[in-house]
C-alpha atoms as a PDB file:
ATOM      1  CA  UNK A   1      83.695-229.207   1.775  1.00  0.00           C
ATOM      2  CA  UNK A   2      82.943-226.408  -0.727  1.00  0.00           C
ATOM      3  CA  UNK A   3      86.290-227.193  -2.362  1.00  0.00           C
ATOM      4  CA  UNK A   4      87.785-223.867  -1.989  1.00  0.00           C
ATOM      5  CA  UNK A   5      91.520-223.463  -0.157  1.00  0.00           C
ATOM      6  CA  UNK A   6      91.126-222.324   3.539  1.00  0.00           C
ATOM      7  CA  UNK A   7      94.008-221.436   5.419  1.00  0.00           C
ATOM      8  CA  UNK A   8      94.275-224.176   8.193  1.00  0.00           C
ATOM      9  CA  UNK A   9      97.374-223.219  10.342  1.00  0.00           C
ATOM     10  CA  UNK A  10      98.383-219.577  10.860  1.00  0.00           C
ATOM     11  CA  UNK A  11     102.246-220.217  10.380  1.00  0.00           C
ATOM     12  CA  UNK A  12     104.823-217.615  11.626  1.00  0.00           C
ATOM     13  CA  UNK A  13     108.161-216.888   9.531  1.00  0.00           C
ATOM     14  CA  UNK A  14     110.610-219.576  10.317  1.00  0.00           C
ATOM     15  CA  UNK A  15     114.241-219.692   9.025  1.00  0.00           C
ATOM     16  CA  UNK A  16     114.917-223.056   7.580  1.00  0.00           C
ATOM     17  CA  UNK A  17     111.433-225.454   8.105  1.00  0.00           C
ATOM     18  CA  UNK A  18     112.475-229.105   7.732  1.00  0.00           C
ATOM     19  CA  UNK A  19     111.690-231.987   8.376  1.00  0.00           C
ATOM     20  CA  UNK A  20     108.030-231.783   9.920  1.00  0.00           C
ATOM     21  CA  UNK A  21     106.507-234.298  12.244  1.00  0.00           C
ATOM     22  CA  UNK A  22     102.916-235.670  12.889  1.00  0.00           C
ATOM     23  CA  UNK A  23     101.703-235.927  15.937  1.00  0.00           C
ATOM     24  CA  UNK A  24      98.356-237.867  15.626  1.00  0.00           C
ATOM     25  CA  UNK A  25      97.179-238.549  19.078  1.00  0.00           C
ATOM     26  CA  UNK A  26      97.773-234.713  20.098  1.00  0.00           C
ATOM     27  CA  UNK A  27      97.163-233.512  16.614  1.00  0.00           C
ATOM     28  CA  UNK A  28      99.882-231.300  16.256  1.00  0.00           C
ATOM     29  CA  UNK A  29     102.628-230.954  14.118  1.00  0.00           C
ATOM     30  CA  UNK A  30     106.418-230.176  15.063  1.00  0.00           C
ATOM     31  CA  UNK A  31     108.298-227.172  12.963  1.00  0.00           C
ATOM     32  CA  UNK A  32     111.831-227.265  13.239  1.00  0.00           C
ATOM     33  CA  UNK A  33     113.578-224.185  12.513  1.00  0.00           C
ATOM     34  CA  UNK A  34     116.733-225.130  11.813  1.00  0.00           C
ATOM     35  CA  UNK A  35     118.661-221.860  11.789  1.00  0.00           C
ATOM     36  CA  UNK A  36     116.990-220.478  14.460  1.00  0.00           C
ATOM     37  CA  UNK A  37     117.557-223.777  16.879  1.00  0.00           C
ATOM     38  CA  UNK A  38     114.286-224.436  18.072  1.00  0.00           C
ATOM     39  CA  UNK A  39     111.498-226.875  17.473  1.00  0.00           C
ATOM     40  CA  UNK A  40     107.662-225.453  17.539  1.00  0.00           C
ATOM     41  CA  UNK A  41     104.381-227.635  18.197  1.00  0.00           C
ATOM     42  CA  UNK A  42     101.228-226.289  15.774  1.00  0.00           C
ATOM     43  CA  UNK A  43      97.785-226.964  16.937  1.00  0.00           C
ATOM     44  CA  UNK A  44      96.005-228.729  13.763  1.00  0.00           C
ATOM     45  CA  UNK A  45      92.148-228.359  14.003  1.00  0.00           C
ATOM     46  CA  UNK A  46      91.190-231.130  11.739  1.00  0.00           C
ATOM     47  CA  UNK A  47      86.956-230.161  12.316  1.00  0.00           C
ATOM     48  CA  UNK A  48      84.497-229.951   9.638  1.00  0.00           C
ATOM     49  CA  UNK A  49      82.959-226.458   9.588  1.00  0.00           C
ATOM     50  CA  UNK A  50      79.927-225.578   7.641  1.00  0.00           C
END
């Protein structure tokens, strides 16, 4: 709202993102790391703070 970047998603160091997915209904997105042979769900907190 006051048009300055936040930082929405803490993100961890992963070898080779790719690829991302959506989920809409759990609001969360999915973080393949490809080198490291895993897939990771992210919270997204999509709320409006003031």
């Amino acid at each position: 709202m006051s048009g300055k970047p936040t930082e929405a998603v803490k993100m961890g160091a992963y070898a080779g993102p790719a690829d991302f997915y959506f989920n809409a209904k759990e609001n969360s997105v999915m973080i393949p790391d490809l080198l490291g042979d895993s897939v990771y769900p992210v919270t997204v907190d999509f709320s409006i703070k003031k």
